[in-house]
C-alpha atoms as a PDB file:
ATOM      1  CA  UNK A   1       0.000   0.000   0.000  1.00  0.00           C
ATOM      2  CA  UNK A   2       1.385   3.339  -0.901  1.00  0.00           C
ATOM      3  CA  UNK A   3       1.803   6.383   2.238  1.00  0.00           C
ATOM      4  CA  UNK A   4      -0.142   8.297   0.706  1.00  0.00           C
ATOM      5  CA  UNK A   5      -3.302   5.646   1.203  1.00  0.00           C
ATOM      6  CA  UNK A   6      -2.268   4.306   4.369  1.00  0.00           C
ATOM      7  CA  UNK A   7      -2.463   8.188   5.904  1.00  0.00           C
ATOM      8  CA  UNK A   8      -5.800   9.020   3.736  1.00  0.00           C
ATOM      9  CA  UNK A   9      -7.405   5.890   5.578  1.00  0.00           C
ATOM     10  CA  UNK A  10      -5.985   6.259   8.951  1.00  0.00           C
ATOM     11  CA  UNK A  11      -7.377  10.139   9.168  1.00  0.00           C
ATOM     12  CA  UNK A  12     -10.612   8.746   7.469  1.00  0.00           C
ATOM     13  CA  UNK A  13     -10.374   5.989  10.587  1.00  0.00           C
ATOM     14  CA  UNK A  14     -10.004   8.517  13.238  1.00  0.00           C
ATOM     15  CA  UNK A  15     -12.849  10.970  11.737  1.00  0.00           C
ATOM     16  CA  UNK A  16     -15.258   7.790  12.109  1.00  0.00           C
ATOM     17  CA  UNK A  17     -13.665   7.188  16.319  1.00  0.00           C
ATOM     18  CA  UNK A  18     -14.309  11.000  16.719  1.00  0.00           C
ATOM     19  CA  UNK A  19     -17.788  10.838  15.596  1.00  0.00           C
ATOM     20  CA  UNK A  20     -18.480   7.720  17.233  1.00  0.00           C
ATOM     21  CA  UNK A  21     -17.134   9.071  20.057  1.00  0.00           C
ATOM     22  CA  UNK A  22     -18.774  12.219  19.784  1.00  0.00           C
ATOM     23  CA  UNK A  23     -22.283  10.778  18.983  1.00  0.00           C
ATOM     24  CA  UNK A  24     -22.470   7.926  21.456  1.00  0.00           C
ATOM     25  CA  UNK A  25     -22.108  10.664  24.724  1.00  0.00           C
ATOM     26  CA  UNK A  26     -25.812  12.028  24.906  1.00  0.00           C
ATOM     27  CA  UNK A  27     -26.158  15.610  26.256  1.00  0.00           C
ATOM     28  CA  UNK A  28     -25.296  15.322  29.832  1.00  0.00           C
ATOM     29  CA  UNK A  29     -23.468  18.144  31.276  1.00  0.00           C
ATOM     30  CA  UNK A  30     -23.034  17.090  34.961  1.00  0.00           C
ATOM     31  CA  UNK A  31     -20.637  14.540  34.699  1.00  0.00           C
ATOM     32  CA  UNK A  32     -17.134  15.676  33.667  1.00  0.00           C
ATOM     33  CA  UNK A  33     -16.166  12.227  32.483  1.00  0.00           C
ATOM     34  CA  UNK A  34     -18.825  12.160  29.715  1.00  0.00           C
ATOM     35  CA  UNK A  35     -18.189  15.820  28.931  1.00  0.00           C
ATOM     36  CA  UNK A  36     -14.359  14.608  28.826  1.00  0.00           C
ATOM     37  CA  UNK A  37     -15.115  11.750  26.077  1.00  0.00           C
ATOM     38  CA  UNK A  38     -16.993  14.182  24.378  1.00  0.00           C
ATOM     39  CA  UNK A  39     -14.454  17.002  23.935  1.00  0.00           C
ATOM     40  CA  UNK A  40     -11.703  13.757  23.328  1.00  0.00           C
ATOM     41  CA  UNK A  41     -13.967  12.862  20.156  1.00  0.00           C
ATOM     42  CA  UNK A  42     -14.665  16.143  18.592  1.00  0.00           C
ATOM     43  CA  UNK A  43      -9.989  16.782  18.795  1.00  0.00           C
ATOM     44  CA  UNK A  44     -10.121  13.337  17.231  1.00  0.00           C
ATOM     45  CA  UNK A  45     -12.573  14.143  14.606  1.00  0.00           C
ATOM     46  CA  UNK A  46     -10.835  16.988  13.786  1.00  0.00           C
ATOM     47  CA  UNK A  47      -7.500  15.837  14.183  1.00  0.00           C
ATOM     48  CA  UNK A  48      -8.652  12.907  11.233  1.00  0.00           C
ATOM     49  CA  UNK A  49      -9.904  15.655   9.180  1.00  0.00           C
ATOM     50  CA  UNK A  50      -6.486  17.145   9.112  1.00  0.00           C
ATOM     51  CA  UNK A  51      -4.483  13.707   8.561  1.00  0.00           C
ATOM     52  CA  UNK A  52      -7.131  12.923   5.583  1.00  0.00           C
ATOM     53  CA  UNK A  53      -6.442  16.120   3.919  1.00  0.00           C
ATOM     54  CA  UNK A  54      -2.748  15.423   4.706  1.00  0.00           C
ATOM     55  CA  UNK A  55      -2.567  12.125   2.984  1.00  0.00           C
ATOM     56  CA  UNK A  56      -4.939  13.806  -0.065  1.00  0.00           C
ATOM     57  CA  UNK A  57      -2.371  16.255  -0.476  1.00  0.00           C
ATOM     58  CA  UNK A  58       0.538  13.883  -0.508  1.00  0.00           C
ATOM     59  CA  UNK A  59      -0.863  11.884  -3.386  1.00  0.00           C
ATOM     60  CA  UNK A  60      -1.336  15.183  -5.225  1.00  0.00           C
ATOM     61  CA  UNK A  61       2.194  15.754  -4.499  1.00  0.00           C
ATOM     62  CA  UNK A  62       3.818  12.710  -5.348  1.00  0.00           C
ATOM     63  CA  UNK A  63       1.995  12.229  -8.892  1.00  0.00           C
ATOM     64  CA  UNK A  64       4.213  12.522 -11.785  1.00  0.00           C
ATOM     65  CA  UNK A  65       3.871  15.574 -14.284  1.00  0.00           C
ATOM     66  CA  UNK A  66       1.410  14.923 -17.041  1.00  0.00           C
ATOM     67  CA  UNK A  67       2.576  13.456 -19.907  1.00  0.00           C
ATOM     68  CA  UNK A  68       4.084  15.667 -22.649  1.00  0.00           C
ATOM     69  CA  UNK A  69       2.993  15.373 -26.362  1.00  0.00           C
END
């Protein structure tokens, strides 16, 4: 498998924990731990955003010039 993949589906992989994550902890604001897991799956989330587009970019990168003729 090529980097460029392999990081694509890892921050595609930790988009879906951060949602999951984000989704499964219902609205309760008194307990901290909850609120914790909450907050741990929306850096996640967003973190996995960033590695996607990182690993999008790469494969942009690494292409080859178009051919000539």
């Amino acid at each position: 498998m090529r980097a460029e993949a392999a990081v694509f589906l890892a921050g595609i992989c930790m988009l879906a924990a951060g949602l999951a994550a984000f989704y499964s902890v219902g609205q309760n604001p008194g307990d901290p731990a909850l609120q914790l897991a909450r907050n741990a799956g929306t850096f996640v989330g967003i973190a996995g955003i960033g590695v996607a587009l990182a690993g999008a970019l790469l494969y942009l990168v690494s292409r080859g010039p178009p051919p000539r003729g």
